[in-house]
C-alpha atoms as a PDB file:
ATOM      1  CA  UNK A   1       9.620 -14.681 -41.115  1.00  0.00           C
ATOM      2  CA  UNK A   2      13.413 -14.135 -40.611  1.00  0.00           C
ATOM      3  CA  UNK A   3      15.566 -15.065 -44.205  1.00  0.00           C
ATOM      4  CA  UNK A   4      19.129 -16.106 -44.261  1.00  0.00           C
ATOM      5  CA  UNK A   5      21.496 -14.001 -46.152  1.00  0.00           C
ATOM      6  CA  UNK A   6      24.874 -14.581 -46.948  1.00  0.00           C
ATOM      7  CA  UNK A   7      27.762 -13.276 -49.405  1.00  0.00           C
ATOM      8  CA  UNK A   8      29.861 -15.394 -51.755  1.00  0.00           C
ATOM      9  CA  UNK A   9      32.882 -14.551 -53.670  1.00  0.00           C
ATOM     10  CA  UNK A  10      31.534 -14.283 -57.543  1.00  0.00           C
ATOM     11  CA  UNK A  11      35.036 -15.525 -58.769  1.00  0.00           C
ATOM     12  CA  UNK A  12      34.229 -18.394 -56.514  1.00  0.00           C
ATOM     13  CA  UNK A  13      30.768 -19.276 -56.034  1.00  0.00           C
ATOM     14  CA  UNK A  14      27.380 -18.997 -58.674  1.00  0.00           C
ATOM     15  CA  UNK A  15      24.136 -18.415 -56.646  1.00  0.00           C
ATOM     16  CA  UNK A  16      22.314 -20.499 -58.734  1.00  0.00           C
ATOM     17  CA  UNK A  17      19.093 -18.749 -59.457  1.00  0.00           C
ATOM     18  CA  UNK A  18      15.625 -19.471 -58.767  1.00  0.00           C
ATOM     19  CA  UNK A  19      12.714 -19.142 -61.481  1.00  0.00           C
ATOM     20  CA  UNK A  20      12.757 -17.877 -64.392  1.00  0.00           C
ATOM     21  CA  UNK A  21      16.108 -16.896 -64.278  1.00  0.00           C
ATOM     22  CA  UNK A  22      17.151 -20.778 -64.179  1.00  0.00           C
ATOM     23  CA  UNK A  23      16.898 -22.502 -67.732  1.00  0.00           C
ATOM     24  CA  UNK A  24      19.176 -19.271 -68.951  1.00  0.00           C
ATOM     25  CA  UNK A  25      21.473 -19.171 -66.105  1.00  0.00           C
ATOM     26  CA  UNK A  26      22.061 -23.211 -67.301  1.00  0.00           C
ATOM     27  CA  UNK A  27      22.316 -22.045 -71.088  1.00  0.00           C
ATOM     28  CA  UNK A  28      25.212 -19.916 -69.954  1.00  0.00           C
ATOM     29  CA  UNK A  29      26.850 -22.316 -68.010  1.00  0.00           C
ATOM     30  CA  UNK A  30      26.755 -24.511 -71.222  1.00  0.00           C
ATOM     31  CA  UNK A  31      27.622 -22.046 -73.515  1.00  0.00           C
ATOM     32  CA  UNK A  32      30.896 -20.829 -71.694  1.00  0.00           C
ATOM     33  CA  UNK A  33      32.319 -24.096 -70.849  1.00  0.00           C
ATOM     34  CA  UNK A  34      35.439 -24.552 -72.423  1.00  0.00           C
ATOM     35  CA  UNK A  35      35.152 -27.406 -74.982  1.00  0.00           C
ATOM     36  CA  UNK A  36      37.790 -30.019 -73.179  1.00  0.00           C
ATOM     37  CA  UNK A  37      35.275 -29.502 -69.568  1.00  0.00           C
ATOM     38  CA  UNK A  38      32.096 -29.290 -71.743  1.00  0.00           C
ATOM     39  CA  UNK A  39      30.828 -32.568 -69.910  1.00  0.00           C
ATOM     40  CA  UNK A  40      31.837 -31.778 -66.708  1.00  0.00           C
ATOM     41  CA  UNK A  41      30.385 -28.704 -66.652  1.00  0.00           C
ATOM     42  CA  UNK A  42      27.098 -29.619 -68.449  1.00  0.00           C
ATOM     43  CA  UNK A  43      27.123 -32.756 -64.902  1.00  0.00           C
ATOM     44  CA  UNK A  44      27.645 -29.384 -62.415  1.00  0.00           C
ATOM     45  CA  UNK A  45      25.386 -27.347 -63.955  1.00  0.00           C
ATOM     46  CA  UNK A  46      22.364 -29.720 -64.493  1.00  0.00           C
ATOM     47  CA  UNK A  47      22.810 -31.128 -61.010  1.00  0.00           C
ATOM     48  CA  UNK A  48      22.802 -27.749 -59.345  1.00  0.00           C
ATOM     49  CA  UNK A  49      19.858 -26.833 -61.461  1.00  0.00           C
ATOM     50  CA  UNK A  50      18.370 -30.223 -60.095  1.00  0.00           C
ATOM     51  CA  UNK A  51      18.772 -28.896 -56.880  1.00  0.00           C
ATOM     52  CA  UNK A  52      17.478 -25.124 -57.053  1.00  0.00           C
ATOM     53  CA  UNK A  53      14.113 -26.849 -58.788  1.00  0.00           C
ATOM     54  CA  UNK A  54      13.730 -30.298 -56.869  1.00  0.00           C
ATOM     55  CA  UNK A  55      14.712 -29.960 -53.277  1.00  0.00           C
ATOM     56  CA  UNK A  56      13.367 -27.266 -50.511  1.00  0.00           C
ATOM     57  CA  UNK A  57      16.752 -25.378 -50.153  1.00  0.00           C
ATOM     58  CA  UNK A  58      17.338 -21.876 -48.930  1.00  0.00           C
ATOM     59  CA  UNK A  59      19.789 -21.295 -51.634  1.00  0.00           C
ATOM     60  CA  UNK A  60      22.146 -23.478 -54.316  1.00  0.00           C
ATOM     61  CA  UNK A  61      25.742 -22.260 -55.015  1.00  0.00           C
ATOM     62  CA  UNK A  62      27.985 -23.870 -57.708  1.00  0.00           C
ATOM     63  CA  UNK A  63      31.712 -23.848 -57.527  1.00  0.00           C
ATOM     64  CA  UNK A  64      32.924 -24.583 -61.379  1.00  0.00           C
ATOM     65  CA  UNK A  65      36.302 -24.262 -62.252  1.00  0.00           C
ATOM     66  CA  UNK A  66      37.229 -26.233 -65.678  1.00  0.00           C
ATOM     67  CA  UNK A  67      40.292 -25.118 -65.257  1.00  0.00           C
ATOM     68  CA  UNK A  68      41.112 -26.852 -61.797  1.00  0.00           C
ATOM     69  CA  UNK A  69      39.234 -29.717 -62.731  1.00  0.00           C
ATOM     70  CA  UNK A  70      37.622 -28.688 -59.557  1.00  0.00           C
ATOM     71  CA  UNK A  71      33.013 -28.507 -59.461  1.00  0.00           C
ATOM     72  CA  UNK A  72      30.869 -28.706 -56.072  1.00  0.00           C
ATOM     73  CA  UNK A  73      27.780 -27.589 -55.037  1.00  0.00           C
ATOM     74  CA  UNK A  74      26.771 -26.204 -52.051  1.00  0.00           C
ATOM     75  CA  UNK A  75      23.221 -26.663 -50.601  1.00  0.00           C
ATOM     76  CA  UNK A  76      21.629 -24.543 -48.076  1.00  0.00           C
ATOM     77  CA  UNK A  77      18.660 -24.830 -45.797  1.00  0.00           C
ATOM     78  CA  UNK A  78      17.497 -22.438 -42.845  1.00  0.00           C
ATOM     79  CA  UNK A  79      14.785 -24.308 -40.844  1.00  0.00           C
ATOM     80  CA  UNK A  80      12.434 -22.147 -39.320  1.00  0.00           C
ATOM     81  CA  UNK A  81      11.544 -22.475 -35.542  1.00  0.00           C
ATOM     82  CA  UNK A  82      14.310 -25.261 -35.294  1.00  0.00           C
ATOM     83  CA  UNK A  83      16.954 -24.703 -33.059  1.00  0.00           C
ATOM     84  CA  UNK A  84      20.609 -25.468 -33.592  1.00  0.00           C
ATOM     85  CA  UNK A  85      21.694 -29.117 -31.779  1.00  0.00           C
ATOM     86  CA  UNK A  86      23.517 -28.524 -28.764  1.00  0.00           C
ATOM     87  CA  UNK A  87      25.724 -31.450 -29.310  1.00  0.00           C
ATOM     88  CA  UNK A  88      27.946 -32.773 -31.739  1.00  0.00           C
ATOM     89  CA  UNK A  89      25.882 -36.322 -31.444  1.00  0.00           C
ATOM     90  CA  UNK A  90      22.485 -33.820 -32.616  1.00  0.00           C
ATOM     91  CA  UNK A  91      24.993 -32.266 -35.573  1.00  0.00           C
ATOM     92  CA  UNK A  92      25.831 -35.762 -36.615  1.00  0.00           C
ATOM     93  CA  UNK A  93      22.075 -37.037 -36.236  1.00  0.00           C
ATOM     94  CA  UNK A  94      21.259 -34.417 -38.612  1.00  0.00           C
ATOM     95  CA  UNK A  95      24.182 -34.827 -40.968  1.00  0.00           C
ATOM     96  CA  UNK A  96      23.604 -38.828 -41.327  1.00  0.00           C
ATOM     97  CA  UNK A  97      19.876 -38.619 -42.238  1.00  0.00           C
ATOM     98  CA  UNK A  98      20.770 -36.179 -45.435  1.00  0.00           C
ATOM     99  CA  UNK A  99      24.116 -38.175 -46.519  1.00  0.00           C
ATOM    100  CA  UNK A 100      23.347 -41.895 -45.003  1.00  0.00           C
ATOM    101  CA  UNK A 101      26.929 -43.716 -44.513  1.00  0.00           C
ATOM    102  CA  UNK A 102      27.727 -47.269 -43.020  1.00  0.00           C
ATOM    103  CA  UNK A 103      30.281 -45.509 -41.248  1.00  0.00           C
ATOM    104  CA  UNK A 104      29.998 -42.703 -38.420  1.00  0.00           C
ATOM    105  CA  UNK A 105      30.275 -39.364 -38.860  1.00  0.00           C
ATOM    106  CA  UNK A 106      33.326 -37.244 -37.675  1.00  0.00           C
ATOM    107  CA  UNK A 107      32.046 -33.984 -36.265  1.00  0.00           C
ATOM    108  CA  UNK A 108      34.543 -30.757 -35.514  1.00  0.00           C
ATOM    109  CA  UNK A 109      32.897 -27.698 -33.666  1.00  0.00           C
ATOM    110  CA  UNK A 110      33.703 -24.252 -35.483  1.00  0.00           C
ATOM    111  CA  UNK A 111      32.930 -20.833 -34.736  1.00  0.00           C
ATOM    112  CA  UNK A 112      33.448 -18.382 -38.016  1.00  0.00           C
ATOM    113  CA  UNK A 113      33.332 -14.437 -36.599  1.00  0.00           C
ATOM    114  CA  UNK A 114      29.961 -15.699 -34.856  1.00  0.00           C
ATOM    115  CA  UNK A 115      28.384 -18.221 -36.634  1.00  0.00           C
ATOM    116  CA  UNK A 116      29.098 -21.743 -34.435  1.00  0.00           C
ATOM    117  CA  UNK A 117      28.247 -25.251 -34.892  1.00  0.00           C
ATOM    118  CA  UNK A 118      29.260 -28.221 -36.284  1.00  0.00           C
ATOM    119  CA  UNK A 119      31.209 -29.644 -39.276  1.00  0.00           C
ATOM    120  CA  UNK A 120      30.513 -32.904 -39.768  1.00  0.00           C
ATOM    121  CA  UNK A 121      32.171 -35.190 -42.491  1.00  0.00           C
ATOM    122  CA  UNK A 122      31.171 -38.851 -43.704  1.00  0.00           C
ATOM    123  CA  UNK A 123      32.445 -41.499 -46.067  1.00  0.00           C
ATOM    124  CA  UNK A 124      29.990 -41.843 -48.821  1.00  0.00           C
ATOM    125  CA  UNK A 125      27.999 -45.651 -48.845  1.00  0.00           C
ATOM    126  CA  UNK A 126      30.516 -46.550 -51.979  1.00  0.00           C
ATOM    127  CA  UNK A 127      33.496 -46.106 -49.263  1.00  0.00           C
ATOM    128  CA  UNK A 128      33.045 -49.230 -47.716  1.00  0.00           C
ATOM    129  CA  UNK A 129      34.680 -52.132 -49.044  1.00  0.00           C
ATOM    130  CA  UNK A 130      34.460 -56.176 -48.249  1.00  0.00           C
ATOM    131  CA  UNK A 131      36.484 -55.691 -45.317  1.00  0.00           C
ATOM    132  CA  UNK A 132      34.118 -53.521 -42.679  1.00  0.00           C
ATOM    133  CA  UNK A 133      36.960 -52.384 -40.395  1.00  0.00           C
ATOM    134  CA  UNK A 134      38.859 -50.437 -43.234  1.00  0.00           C
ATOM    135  CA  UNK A 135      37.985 -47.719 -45.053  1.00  0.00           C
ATOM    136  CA  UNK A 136      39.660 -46.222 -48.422  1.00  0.00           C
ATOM    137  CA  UNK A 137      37.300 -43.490 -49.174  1.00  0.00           C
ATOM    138  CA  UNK A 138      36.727 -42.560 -52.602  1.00  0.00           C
ATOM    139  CA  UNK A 139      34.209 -39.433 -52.014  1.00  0.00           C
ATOM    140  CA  UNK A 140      33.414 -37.658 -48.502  1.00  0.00           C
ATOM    141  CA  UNK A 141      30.527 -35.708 -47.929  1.00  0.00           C
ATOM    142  CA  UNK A 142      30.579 -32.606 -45.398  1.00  0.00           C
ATOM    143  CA  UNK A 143      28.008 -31.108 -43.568  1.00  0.00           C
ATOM    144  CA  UNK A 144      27.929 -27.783 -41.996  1.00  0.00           C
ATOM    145  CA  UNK A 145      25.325 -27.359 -38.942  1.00  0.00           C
ATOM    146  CA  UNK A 146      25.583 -24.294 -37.633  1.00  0.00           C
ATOM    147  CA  UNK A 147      23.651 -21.709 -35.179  1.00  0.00           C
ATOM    148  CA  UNK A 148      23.242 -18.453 -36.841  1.00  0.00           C
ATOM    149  CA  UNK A 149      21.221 -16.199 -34.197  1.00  0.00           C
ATOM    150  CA  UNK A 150      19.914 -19.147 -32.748  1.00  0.00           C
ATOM    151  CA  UNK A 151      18.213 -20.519 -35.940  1.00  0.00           C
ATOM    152  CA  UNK A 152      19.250 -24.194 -37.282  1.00  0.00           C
ATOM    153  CA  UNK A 153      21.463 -23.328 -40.820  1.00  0.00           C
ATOM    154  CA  UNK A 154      22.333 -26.947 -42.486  1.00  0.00           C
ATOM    155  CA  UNK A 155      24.597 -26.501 -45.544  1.00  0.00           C
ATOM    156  CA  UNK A 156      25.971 -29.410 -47.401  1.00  0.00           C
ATOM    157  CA  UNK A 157      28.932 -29.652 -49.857  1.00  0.00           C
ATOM    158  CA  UNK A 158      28.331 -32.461 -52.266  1.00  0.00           C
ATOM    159  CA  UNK A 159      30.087 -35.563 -52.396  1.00  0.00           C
ATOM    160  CA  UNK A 160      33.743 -34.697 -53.294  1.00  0.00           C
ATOM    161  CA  UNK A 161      37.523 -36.901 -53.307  1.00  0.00           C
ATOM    162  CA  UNK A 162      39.103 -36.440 -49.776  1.00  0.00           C
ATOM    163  CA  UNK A 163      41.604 -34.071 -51.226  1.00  0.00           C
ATOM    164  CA  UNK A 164      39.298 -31.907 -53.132  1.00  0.00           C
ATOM    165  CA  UNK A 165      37.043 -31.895 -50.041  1.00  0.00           C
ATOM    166  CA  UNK A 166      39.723 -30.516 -48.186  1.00  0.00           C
ATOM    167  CA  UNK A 167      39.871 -27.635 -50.857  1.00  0.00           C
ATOM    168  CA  UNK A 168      36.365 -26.548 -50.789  1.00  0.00           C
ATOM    169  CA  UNK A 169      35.898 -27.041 -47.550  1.00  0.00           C
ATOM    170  CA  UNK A 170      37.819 -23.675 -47.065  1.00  0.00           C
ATOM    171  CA  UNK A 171      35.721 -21.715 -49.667  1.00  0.00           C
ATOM    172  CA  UNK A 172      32.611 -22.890 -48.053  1.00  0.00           C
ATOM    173  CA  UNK A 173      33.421 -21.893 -44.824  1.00  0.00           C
ATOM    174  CA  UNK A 174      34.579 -18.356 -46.171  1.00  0.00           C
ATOM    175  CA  UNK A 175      30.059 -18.151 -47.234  1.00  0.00           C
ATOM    176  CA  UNK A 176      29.137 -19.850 -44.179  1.00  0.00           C
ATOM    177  CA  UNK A 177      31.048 -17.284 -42.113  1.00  0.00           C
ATOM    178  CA  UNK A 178      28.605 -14.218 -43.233  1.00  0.00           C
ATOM    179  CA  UNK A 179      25.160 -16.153 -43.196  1.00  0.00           C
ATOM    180  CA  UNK A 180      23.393 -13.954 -40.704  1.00  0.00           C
ATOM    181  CA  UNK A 181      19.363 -13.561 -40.236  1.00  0.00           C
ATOM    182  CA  UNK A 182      17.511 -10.821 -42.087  1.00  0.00           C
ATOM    183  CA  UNK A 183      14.798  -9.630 -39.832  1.00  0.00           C
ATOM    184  CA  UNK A 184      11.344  -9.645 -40.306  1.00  0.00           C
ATOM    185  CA  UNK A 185      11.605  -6.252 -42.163  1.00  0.00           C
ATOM    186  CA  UNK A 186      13.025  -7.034 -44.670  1.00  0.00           C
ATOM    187  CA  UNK A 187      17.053  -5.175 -43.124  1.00  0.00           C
ATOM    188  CA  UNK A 188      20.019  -7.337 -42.520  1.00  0.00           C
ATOM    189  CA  UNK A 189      20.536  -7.389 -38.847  1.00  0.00           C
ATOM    190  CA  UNK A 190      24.351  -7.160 -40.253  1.00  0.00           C
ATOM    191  CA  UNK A 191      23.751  -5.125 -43.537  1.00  0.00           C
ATOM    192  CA  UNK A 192      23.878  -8.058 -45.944  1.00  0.00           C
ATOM    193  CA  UNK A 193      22.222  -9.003 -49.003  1.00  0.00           C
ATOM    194  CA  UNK A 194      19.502 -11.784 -48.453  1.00  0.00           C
ATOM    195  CA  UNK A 195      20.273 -14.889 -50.394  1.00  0.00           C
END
C-alpha cells in the first residue's frame, strides 16, 4: 500500500504524534505555553489530540503560535484506490460533506510544483444570519483536494476568521506542496520522509 509523505516547517507546523508518543507530546504542549495563552493552547492542543486519536486521518499538524494569537490544525487523509475529482463540482462535493455549510462552496484550482486540485473554502453553519442572501462570516473553513500521483489527498484547515484563514492558508499550502506517494517499498518516489 502506497503512504503519503510530506515535510512541514518545525518552526511552523507540530506533526502531532500517534500512540504512545501522544499524552506526552500534549504534556509538552501544556507545559510550554506561556501563562497569558495557557487556555488557548491547552483548546489547540486537546483538539488536535482529539483528532490524531478519534478520526481516521493520515496525519494531524498543529500550527500554535501564542505569540500571534494565531492556532489551526491541519487534517490529512489519503484515500486509497480513490481517485482525485476531475471537477471542481466533485472537489466541492467532497469538501461540503466534511464541513456542511448553508452556503456553497467557492472552489479555486491550484497546482503546487505538481501536486493539483482543488481549494475549496466555505462559510461555517454559524455564518448565516436571519437574512439568507447576506453573509458576514465569522469563521471559514478550507479544504484542500488535491491529486498527488493520481491518489485522492483531502486536507482540511480548521475553522478559522476570514483574515486568519487567509494567513494559514499560505503555510498549508507550503506542506501540501511536498505530499508525494511513498511506494510500496517503503522509498519516497521523491526522497521524502513518510508522514
Amino acid at each position: 500500500m502506497a503512504e503519503l509523505s510530506f515535510r512541514a516547517d518545525p518552526d511552523v507546523w507540530q506533526v502531532v504524534p500517534g500512540m504512545p508518543e501522544l499524552p506526552a507530546w500534549y504534556e509538552r504542549q501544556v507545559d510550554a505555553a506561556p501563562e497569558d495563552a495557557r487556555d488557548a493552547v491547552v483548546t489547540a492542543s486537546a483538539l488536535a489530540l482529539s483528532a490524531r486519536v478519534d478520526a481516521d486521518l493520515t496525519a494531524v499538524l498543529l500550527l500554535c503560535d501564542p505569540a500571534a494569537d494565531l492556532y489551526a490544525m491541519l487534517g490529512v487523509v489519503a484515500l486509497d484506490g480513490v481517485p482525485a475529482p476531475d471537477s471542481a463540482a466533485g472537489a466541492i462535493g467532497i469538501a461540503e460533506a466534511l464541513a456542511p455549510s448553508p452556503w456553497p462552496g467557492e472552489a479555486l484550482a491550484f497546482d503546487l510544483d505538481g501536486v493539483s486540485g482543488w481549494r475549496v473554502t466555505l462559510l461555517d453553519e454559524a455564518a448565516a444570519g436571519a437574512d439568507e442572501s447576506v453573509a458576514l462570516p465569522q469563521t471559514v473553513t478550507t479544504v484542500y483536494v488535491a491529486d498527488v500521483r493520481g491518489r485522492c489527498v483531502v486536507a482540511a484547515l480548521s475553522p478559522l476568521t476570514p483574515l486568519a484563514a487567509a494567513v494559514v492558508q499560505v503555510l498549508a499550502e507550503r506542506v501540501i506542496l511536498t505530499f508525494d506517494v511513498e511506494d510500496g517499498d517503503g522509498e519516497s518516489q521523491e526522497g521524502e520522509e513518510p508522514a
